[in-house]
N, C-alpha and C. Protein backbone atom coordinates (compact mmCIF):
# COMPACT_ATOMS: atom_id res chain seq x y z
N UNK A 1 -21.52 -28.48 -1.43
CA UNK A 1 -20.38 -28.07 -2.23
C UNK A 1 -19.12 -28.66 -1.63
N UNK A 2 -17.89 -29.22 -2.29
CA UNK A 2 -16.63 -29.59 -2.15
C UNK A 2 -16.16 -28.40 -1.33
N UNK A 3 -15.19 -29.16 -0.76
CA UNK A 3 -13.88 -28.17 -0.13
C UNK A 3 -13.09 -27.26 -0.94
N UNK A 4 -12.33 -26.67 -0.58
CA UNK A 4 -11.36 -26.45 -1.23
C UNK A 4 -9.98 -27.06 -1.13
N UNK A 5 -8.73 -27.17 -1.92
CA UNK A 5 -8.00 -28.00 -1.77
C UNK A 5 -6.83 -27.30 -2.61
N UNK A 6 -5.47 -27.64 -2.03
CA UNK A 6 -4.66 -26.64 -2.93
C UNK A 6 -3.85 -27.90 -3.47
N UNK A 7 -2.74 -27.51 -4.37
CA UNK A 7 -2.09 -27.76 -5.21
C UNK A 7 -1.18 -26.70 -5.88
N UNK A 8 0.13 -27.33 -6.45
CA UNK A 8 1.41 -26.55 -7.06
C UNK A 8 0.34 -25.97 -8.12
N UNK A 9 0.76 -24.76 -8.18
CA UNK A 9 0.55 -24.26 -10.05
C UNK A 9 1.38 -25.00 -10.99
N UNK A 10 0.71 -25.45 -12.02
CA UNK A 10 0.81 -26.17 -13.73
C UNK A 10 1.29 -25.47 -14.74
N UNK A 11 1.85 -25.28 -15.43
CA UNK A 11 1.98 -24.47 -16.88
C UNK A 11 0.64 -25.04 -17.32
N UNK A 12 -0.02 -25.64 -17.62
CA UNK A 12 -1.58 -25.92 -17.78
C UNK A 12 -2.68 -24.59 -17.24
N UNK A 13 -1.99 -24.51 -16.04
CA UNK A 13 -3.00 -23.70 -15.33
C UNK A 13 -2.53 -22.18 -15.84
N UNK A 14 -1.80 -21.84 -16.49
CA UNK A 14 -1.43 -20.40 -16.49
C UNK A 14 -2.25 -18.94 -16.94
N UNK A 15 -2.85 -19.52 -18.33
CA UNK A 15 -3.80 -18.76 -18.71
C UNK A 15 -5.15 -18.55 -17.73
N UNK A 16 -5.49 -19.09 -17.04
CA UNK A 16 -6.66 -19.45 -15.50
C UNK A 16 -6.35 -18.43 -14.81
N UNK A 17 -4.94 -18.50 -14.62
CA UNK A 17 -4.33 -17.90 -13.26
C UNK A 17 -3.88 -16.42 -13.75
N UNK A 18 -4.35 -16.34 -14.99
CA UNK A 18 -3.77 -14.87 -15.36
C UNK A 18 -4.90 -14.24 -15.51
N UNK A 19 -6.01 -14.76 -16.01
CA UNK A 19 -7.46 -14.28 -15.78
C UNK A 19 -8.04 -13.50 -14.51
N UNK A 20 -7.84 -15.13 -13.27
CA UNK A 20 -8.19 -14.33 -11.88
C UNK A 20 -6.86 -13.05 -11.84
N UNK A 21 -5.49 -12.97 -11.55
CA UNK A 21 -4.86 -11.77 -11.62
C UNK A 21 -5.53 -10.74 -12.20
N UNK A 22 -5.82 -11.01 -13.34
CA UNK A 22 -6.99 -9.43 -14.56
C UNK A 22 -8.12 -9.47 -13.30
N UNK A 23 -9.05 -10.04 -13.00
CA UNK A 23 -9.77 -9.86 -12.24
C UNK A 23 -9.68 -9.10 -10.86
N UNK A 24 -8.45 -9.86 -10.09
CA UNK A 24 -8.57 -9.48 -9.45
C UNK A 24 -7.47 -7.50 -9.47
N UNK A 25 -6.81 -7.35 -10.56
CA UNK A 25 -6.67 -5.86 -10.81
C UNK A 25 -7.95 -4.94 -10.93
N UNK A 26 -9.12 -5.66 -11.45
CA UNK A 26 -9.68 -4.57 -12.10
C UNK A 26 -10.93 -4.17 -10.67
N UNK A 27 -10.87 -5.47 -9.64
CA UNK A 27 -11.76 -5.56 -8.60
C UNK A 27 -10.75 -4.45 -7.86
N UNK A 28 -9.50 -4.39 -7.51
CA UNK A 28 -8.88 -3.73 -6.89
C UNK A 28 -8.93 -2.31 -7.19
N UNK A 29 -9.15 -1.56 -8.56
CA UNK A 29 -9.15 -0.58 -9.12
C UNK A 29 -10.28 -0.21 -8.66
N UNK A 30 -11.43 -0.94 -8.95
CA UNK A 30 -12.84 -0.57 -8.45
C UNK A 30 -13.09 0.03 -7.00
N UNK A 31 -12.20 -0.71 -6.02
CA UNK A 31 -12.24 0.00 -4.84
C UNK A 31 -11.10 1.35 -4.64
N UNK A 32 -10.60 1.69 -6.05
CA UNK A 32 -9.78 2.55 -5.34
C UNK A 32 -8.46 2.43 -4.95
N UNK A 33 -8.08 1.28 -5.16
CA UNK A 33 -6.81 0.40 -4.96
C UNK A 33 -5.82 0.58 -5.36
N UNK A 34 -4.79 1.14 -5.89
CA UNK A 34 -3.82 1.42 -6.95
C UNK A 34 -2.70 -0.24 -7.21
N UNK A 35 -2.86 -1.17 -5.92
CA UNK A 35 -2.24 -1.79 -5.94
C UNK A 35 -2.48 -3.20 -7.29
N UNK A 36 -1.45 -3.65 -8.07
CA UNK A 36 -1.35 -4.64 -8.59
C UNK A 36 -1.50 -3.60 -10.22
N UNK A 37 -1.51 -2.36 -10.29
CA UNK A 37 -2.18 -1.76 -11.52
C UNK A 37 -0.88 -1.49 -12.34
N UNK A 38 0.20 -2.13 -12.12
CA UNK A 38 1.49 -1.46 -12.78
C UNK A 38 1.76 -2.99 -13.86
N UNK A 39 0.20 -3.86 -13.73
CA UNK A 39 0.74 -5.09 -14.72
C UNK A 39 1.15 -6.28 -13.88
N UNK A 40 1.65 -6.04 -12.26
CA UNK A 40 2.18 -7.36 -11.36
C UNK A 40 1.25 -7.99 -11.09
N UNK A 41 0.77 -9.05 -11.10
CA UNK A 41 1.21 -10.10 -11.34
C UNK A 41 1.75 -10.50 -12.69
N UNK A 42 2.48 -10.56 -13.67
CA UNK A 42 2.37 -10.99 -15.24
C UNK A 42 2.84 -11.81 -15.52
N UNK A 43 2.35 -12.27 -16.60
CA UNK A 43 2.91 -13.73 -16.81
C UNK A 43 3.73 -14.01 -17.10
N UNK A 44 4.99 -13.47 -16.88
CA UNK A 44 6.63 -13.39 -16.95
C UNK A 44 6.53 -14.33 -15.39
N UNK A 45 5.80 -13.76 -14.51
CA UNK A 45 5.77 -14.01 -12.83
C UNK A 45 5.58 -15.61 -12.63
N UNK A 46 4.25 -14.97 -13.59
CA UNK A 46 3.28 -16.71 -13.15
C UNK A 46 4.27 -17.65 -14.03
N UNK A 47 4.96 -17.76 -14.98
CA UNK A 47 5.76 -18.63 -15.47
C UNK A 47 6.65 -19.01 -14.50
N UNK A 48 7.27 -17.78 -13.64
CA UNK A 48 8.57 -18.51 -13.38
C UNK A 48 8.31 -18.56 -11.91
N UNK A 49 7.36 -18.25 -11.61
CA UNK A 49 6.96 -18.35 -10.07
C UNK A 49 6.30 -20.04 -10.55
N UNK A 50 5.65 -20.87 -11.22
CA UNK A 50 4.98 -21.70 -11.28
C UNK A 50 6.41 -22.87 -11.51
N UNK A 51 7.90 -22.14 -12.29
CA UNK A 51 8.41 -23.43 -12.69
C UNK A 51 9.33 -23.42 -11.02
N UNK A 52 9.38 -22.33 -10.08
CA UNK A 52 10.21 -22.71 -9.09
C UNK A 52 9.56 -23.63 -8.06
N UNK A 53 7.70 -23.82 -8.33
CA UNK A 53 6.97 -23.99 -7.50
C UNK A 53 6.62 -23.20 -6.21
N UNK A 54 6.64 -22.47 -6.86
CA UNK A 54 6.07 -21.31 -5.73
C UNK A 54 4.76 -21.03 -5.82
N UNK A 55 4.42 -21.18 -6.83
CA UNK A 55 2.99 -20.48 -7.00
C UNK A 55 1.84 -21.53 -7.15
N UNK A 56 0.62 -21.59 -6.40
CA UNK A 56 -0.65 -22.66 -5.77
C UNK A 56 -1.61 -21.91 -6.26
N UNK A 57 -2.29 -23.06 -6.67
CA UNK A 57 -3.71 -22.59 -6.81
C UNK A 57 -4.68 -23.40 -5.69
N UNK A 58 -6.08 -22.71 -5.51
CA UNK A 58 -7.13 -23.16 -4.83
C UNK A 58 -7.85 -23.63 -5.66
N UNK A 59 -8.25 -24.78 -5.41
CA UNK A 59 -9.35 -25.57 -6.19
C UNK A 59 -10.69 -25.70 -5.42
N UNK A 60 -11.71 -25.84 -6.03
CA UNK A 60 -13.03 -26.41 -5.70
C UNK A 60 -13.93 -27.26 -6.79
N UNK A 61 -14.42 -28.36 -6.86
CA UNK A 61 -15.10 -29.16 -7.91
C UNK A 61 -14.04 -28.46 -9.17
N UNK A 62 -12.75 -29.25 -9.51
CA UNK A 62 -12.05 -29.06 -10.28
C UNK A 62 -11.94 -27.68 -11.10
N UNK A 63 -12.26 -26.48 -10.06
CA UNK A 63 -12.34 -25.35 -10.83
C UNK A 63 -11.04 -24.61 -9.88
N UNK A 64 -10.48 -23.54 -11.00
CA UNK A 64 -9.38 -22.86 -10.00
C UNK A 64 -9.89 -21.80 -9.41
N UNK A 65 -9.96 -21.90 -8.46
CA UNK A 65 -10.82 -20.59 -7.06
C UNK A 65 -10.19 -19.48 -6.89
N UNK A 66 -8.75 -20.23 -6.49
CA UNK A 66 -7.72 -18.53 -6.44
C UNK A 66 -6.35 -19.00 -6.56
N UNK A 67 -5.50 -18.03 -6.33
CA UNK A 67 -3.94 -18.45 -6.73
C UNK A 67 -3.47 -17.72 -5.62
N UNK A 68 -2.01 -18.02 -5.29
CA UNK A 68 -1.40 -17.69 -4.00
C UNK A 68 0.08 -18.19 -4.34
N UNK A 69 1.19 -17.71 -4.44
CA UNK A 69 2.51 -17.94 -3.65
C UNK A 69 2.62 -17.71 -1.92
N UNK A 70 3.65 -18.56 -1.98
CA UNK A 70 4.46 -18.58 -0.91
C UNK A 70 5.99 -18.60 -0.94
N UNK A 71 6.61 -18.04 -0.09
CA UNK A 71 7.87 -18.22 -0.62
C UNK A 71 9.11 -18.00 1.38
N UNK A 72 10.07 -19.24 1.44
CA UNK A 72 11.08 -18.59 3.12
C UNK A 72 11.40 -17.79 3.26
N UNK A 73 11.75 -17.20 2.29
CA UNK A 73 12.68 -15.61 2.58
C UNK A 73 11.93 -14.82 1.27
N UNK A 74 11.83 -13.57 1.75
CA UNK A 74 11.54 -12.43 0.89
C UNK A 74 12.91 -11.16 0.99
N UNK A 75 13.28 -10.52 0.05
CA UNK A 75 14.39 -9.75 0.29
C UNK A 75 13.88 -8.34 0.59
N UNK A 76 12.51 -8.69 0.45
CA UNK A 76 12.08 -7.06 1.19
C UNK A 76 11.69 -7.28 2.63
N UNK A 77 10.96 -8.34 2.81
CA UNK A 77 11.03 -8.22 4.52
C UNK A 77 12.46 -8.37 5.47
N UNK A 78 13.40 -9.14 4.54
CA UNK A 78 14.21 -9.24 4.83
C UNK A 78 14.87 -7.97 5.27
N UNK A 79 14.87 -7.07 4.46
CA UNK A 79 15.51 -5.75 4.91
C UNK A 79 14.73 -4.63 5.71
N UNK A 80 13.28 -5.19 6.42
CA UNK A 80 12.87 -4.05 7.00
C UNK A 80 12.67 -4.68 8.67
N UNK A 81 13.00 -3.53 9.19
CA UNK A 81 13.41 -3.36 10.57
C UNK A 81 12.23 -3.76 11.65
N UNK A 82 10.93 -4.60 11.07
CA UNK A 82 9.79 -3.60 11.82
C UNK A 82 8.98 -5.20 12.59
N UNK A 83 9.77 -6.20 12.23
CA UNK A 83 9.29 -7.86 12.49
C UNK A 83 9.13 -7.86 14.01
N UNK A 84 8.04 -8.44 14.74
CA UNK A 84 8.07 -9.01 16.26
C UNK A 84 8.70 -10.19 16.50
N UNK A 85 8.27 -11.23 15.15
CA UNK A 85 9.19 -12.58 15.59
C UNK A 85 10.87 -11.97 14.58
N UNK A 86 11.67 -12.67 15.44
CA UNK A 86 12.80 -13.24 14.30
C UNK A 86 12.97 -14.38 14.38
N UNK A 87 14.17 -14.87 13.32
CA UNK A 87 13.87 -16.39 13.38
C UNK A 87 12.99 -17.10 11.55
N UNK A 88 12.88 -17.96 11.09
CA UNK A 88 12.32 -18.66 9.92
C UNK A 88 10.89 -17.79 9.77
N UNK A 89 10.06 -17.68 8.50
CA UNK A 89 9.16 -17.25 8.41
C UNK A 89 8.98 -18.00 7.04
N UNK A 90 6.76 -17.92 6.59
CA UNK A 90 6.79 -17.71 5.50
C UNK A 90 6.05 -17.06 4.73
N UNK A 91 6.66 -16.91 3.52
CA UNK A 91 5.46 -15.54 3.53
C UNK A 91 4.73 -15.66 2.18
N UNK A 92 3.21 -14.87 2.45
CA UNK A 92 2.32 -15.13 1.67
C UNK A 92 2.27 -13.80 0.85
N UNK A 93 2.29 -14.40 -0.52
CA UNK A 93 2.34 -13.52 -2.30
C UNK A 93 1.23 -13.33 -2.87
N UNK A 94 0.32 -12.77 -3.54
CA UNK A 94 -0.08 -12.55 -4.66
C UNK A 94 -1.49 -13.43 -4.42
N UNK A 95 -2.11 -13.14 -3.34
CA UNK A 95 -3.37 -13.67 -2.96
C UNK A 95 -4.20 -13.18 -4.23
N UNK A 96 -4.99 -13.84 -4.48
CA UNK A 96 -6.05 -13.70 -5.74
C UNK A 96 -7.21 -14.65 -5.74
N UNK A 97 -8.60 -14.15 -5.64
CA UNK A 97 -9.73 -15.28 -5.49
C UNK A 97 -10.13 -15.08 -7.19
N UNK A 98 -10.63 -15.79 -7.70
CA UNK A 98 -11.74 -15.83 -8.91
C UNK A 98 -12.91 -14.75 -8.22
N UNK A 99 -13.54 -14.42 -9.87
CA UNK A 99 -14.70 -13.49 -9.03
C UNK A 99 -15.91 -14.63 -8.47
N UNK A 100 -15.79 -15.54 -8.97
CA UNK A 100 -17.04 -16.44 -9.03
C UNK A 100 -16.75 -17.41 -7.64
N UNK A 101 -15.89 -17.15 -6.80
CA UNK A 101 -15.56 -17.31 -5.13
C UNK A 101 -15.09 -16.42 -4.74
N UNK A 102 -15.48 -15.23 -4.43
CA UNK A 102 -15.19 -14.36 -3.58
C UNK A 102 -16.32 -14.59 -2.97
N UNK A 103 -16.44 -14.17 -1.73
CA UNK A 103 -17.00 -14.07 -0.57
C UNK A 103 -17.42 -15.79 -0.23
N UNK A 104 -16.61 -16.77 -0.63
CA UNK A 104 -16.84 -18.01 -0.19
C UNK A 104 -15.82 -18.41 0.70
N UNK A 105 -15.15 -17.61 1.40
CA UNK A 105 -13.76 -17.90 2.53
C UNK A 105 -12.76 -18.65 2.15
N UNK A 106 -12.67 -18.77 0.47
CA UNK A 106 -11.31 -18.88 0.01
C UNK A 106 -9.91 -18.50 0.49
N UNK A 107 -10.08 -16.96 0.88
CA UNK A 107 -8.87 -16.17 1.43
C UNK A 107 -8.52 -16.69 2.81
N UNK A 108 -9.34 -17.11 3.41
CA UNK A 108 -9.26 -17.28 4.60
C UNK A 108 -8.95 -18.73 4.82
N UNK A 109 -8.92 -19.74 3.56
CA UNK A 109 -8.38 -21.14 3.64
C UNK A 109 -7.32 -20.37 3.44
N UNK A 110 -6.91 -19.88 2.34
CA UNK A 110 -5.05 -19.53 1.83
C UNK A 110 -4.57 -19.33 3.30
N UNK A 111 -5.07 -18.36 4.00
CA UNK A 111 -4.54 -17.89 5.05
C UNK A 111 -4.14 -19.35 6.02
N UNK A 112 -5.33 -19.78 6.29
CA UNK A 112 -5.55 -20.98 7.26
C UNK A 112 -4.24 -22.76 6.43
N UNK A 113 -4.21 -22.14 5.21
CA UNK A 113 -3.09 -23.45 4.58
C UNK A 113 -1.64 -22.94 4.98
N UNK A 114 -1.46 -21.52 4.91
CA UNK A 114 -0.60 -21.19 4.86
C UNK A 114 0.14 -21.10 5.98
N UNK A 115 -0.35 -21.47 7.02
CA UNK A 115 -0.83 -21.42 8.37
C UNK A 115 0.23 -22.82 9.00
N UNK A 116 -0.63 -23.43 8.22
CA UNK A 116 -0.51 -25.02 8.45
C UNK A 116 1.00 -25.27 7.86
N UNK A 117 1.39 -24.95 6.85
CA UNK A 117 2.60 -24.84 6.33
C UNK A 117 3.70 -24.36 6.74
N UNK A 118 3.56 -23.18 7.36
CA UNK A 118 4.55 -22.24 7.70
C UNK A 118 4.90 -23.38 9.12
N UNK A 119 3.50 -24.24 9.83
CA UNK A 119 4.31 -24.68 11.05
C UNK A 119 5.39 -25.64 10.43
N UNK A 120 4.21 -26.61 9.62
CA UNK A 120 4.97 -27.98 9.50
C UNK A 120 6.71 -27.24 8.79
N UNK A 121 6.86 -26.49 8.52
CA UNK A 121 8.26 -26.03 8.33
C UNK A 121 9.08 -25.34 9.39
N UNK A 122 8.34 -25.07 10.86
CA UNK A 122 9.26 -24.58 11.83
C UNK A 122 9.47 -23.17 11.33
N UNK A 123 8.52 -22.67 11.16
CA UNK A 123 8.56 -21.02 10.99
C UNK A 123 8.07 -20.37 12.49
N UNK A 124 8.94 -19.47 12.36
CA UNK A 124 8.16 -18.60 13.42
C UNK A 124 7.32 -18.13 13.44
N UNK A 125 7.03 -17.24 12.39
CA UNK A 125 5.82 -16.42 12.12
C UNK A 125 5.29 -16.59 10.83
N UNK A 126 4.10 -16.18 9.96
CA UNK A 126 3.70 -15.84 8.43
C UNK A 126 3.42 -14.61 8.58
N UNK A 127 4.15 -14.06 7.21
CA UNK A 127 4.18 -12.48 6.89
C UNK A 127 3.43 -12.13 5.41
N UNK A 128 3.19 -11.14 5.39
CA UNK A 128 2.31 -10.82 4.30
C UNK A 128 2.40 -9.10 4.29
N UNK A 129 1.80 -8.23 2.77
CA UNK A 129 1.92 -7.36 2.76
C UNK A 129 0.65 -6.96 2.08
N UNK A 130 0.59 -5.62 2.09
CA UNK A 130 -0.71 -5.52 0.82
C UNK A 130 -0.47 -4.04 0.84
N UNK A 131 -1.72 -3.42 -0.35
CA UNK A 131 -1.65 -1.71 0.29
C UNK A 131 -2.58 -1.60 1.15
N UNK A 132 -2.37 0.00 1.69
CA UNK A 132 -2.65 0.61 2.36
C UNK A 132 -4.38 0.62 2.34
N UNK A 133 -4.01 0.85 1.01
CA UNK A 133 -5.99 0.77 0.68
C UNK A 133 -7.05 -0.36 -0.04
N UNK A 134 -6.30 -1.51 0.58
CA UNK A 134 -6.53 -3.01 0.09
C UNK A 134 -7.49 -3.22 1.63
N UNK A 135 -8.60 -2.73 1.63
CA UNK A 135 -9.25 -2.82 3.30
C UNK A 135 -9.78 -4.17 3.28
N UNK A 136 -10.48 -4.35 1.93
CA UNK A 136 -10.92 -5.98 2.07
C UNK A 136 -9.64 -7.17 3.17
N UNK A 137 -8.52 -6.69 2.42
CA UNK A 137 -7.60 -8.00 2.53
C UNK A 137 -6.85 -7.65 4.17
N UNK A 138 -6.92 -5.98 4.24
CA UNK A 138 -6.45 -5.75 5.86
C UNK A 138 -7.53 -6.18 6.50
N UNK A 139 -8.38 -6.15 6.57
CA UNK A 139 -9.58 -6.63 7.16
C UNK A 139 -9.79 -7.74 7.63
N UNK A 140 -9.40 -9.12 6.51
CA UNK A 140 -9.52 -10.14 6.62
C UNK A 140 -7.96 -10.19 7.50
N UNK A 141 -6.81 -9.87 6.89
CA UNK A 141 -5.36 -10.60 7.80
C UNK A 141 -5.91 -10.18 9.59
N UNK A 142 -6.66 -8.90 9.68
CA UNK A 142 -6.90 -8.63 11.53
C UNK A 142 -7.48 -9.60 11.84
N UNK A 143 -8.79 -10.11 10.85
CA UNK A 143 -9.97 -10.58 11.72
C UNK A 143 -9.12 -12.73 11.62
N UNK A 144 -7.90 -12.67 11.16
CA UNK A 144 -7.37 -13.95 11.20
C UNK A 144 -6.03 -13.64 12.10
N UNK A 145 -5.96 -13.06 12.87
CA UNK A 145 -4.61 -12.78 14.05
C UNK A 145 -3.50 -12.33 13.50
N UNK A 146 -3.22 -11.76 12.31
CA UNK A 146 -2.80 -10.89 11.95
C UNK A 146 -2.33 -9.42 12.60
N UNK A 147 -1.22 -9.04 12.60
CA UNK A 147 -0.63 -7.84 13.91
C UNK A 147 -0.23 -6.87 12.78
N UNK A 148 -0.08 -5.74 12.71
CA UNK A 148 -0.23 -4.37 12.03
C UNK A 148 1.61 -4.30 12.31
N UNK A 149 2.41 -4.44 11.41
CA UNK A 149 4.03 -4.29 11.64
C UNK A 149 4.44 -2.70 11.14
N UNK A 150 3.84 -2.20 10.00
CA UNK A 150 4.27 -0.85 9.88
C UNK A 150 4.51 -0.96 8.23
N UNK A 151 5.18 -0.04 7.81
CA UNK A 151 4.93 -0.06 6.27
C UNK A 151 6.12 -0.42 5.91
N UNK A 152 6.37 -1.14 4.80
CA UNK A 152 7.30 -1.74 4.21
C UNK A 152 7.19 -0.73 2.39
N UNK A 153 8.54 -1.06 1.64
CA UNK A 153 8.73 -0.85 0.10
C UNK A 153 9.17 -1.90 -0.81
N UNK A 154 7.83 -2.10 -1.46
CA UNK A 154 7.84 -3.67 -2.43
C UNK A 154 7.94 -3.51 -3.70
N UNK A 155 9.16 -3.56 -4.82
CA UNK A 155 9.11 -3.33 -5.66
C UNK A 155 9.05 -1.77 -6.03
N UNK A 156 9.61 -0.84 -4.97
CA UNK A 156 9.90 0.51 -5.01
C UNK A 156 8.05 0.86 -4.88
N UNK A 157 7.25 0.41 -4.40
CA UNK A 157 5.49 0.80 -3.85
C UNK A 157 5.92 0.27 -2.18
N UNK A 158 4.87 1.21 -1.88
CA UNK A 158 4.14 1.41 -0.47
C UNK A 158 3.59 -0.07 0.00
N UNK A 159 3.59 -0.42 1.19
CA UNK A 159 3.21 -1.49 1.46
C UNK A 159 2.98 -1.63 2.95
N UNK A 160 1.88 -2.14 3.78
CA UNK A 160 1.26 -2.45 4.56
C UNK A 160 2.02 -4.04 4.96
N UNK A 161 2.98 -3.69 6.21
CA UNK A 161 2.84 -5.38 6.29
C UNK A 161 2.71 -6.09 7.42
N UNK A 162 2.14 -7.35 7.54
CA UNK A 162 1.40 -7.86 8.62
C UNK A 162 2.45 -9.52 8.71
N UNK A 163 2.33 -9.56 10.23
CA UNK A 163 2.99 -10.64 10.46
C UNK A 163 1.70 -11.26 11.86
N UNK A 164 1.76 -12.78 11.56
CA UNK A 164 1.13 -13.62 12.64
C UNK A 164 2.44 -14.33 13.52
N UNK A 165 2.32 -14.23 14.61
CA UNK A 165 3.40 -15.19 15.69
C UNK A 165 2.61 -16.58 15.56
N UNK A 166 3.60 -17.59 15.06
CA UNK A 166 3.43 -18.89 15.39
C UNK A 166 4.09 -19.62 16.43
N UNK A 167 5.36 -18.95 17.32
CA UNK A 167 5.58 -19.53 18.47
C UNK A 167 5.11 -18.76 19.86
């Protein structure tokens, strides 16, 4: 099987990328999740997250695997008190695998690109959030060096957020 390989999100790709989002709500619900169930990601998002270029998809044999923003500044981490690095950061959005790659370490390339990115830009750290009861995805940010920062408020919800030191 091919790699995976990222790329900007397309207005081409939108309807794809709104699918895995449905998917990945209704996988999240299944565990119990409350997070993403208020409609966020929507395609108000993916439009205008895709025309600022913010928003990537994962590819494999020309199929879209998962979707991911990134973005330098967030105005919610920005305002919470709870960071080990200060200094440049970047931070990772709206992780989403297809169901038909999950458990193929998709998440763990996003993580590992995002990785790679945040240096070649002279970031200090990559930050990320999720809920509380998103164990899959806390699971995966520990078992990738991921540090437990304390709870953050995203969009007026609860939030879990995790930062990696890159210097």
């Amino acid at each position: 099987m091919s790699e995976f390989f990222v790329r900007k999100a397309q207005p081409s790709d939108e309807d794809e990328i709104n699918k895995i989002f449905s998917g990945a709500r209704a996988y999240m619900s299944s565990l119990g999740n409350p997070q993403w169930q208020d409609g966020h990601p929507s395609a108000a998002f993916i439009k205008s997250s895709t025309a600022r270029g913010e928003l990537f998809v994962v590819c494999r044999e020309n199929r879209i695997a998962a979707v991911f923003s990134e973005v330098e500044s967030d105005k919610y981490y920005d305002a919470a008190d709870i960071w080990a690095c200060s200094g440049k950061y970047l931070a990772v959005h709206t992780v989403a695998v297809s169901r038909d790659f999950r458990g193929c370490g998709c998440a763990r390339f996003i993580l590992s690109y995002a990785e790679n990115v945040a240096r070649s830009l002279g970031a200090h750290s990559l930050r990320l959030d999720t809920h509380e009861l998103n164990v899959p995805m806390r699971s995966l940010l520990t078992s990738c060096g991921f540090c437990l920062r304390g709870a953050i408020s995203v969009r007026e919800q609860p939030r879990i957020a995790y930062e990696k030191p890159l210097i």
